[in-house]
N, C-alpha and C. Protein backbone atom coordinates (compact mmCIF):
# COMPACT_ATOMS: atom_id res chain seq x y z
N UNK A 1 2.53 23.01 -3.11
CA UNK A 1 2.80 21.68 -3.61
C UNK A 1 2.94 20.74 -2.41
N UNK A 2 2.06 19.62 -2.41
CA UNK A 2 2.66 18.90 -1.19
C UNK A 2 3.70 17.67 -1.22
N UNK A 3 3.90 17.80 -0.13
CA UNK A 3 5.37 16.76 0.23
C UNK A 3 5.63 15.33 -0.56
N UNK A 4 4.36 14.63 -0.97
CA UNK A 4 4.53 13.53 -1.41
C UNK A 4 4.48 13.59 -2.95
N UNK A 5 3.92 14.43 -3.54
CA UNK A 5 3.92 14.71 -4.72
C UNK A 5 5.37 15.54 -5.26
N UNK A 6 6.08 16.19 -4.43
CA UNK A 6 7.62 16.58 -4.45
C UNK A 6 8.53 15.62 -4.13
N UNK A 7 8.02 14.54 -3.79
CA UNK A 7 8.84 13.55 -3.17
C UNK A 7 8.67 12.29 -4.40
N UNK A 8 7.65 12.45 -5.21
CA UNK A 8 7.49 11.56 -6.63
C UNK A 8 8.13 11.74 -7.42
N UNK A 9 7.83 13.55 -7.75
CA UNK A 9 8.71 13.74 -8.95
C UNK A 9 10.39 13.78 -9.01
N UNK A 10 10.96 14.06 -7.15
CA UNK A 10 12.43 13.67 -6.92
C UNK A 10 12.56 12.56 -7.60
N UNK A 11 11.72 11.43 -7.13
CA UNK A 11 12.03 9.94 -7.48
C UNK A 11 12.49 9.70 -8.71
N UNK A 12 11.16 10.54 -9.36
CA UNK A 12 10.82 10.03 -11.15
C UNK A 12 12.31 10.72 -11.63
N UNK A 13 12.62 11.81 -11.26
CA UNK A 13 13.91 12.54 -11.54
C UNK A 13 15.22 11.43 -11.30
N UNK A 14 15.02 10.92 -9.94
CA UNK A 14 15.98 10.23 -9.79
C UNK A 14 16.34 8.65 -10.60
N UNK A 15 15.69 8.43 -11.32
CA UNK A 15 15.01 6.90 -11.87
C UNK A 15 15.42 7.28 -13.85
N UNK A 16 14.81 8.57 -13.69
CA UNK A 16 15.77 9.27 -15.35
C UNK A 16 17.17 9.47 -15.41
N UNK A 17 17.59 9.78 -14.19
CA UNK A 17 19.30 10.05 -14.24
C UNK A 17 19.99 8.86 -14.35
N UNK A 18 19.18 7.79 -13.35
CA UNK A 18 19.82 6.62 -13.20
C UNK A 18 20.14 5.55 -14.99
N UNK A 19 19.56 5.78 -15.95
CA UNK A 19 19.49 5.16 -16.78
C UNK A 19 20.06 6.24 -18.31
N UNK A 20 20.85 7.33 -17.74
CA UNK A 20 21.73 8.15 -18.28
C UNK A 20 22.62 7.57 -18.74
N UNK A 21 23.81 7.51 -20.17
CA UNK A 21 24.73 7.45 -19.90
C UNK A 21 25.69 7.92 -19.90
N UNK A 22 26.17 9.16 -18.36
CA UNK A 22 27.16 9.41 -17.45
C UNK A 22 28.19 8.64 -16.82
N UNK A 23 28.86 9.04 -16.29
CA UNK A 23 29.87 7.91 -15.71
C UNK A 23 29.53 7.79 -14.15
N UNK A 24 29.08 9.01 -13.32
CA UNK A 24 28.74 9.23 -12.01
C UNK A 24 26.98 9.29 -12.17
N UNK A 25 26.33 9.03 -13.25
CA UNK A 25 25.11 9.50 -12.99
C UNK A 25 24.41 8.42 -11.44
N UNK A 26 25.07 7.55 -11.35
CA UNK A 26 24.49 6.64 -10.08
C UNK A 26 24.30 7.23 -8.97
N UNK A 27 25.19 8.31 -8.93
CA UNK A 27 25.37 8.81 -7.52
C UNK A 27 24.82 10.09 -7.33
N UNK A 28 24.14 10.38 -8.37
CA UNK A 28 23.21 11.69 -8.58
C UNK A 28 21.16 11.38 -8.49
N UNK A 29 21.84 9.88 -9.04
CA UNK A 29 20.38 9.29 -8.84
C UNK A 29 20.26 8.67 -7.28
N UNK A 30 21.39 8.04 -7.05
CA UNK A 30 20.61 7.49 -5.29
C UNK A 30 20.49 9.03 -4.37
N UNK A 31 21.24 10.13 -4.89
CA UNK A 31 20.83 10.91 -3.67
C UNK A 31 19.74 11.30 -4.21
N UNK A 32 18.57 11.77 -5.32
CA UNK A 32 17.64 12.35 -5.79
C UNK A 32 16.60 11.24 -4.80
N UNK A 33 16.96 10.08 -5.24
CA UNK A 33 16.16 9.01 -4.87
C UNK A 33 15.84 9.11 -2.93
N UNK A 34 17.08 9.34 -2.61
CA UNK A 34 16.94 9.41 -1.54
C UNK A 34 16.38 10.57 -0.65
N UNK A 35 16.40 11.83 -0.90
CA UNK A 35 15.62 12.68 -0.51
C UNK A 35 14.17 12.99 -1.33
N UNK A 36 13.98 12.27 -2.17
CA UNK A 36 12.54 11.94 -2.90
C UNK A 36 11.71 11.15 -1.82
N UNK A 37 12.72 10.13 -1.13
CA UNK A 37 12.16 9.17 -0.54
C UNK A 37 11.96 10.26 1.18
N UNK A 38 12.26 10.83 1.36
CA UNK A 38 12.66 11.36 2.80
C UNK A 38 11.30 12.09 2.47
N UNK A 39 10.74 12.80 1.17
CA UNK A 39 9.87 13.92 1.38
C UNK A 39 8.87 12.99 1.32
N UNK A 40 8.73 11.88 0.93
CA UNK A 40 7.53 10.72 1.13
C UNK A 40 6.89 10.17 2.05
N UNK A 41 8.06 9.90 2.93
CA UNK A 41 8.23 9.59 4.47
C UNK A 41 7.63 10.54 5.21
N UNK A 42 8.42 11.83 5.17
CA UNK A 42 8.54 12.53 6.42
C UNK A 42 6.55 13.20 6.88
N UNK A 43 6.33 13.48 7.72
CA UNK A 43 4.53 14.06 8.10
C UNK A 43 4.39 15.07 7.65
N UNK A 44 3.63 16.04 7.13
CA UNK A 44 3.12 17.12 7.10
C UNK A 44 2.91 18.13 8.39
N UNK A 45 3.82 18.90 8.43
CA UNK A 45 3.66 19.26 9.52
C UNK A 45 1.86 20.46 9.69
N UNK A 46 1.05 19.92 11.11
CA UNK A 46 -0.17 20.60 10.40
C UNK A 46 0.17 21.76 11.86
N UNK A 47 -0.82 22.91 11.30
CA UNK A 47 -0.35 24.28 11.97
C UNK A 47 -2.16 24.45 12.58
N UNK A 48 -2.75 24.33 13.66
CA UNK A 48 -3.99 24.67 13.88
C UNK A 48 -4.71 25.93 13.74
N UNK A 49 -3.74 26.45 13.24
CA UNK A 49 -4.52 27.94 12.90
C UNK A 49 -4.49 28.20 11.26
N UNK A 50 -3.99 27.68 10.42
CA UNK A 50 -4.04 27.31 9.11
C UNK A 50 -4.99 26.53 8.57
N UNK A 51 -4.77 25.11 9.02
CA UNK A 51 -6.16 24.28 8.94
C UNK A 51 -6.99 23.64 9.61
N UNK A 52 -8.29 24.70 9.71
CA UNK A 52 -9.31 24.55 10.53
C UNK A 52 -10.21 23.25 10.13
């Protein structure tokens, strides 16, 4: 699975919690949101003997 497509569905996860009604769900959604956002960001790390 790659990084940005794990990093969507965090989001989309995080964007459903947010509109829950929980009493803390806010704070379940900015961190989803926020490491959704980190796996979006961050590079792919590439390995030269993997992909030629």
């Amino acid at each position: 699975m790659d990084n940005k497509l794990l990093g969507v569905i965090i989001i989309g996860f995080g964007l459903l919690v947010l509109f829950s009604e929980q009493e803390y769900s806010w704070v379940i959604s900015a961190i989803a949101v926020g490491i959704g956002s980190g796996f979006l960001i961050r590079k792919n790390e590439k390995n030269d003997i993997d992909n030629k």
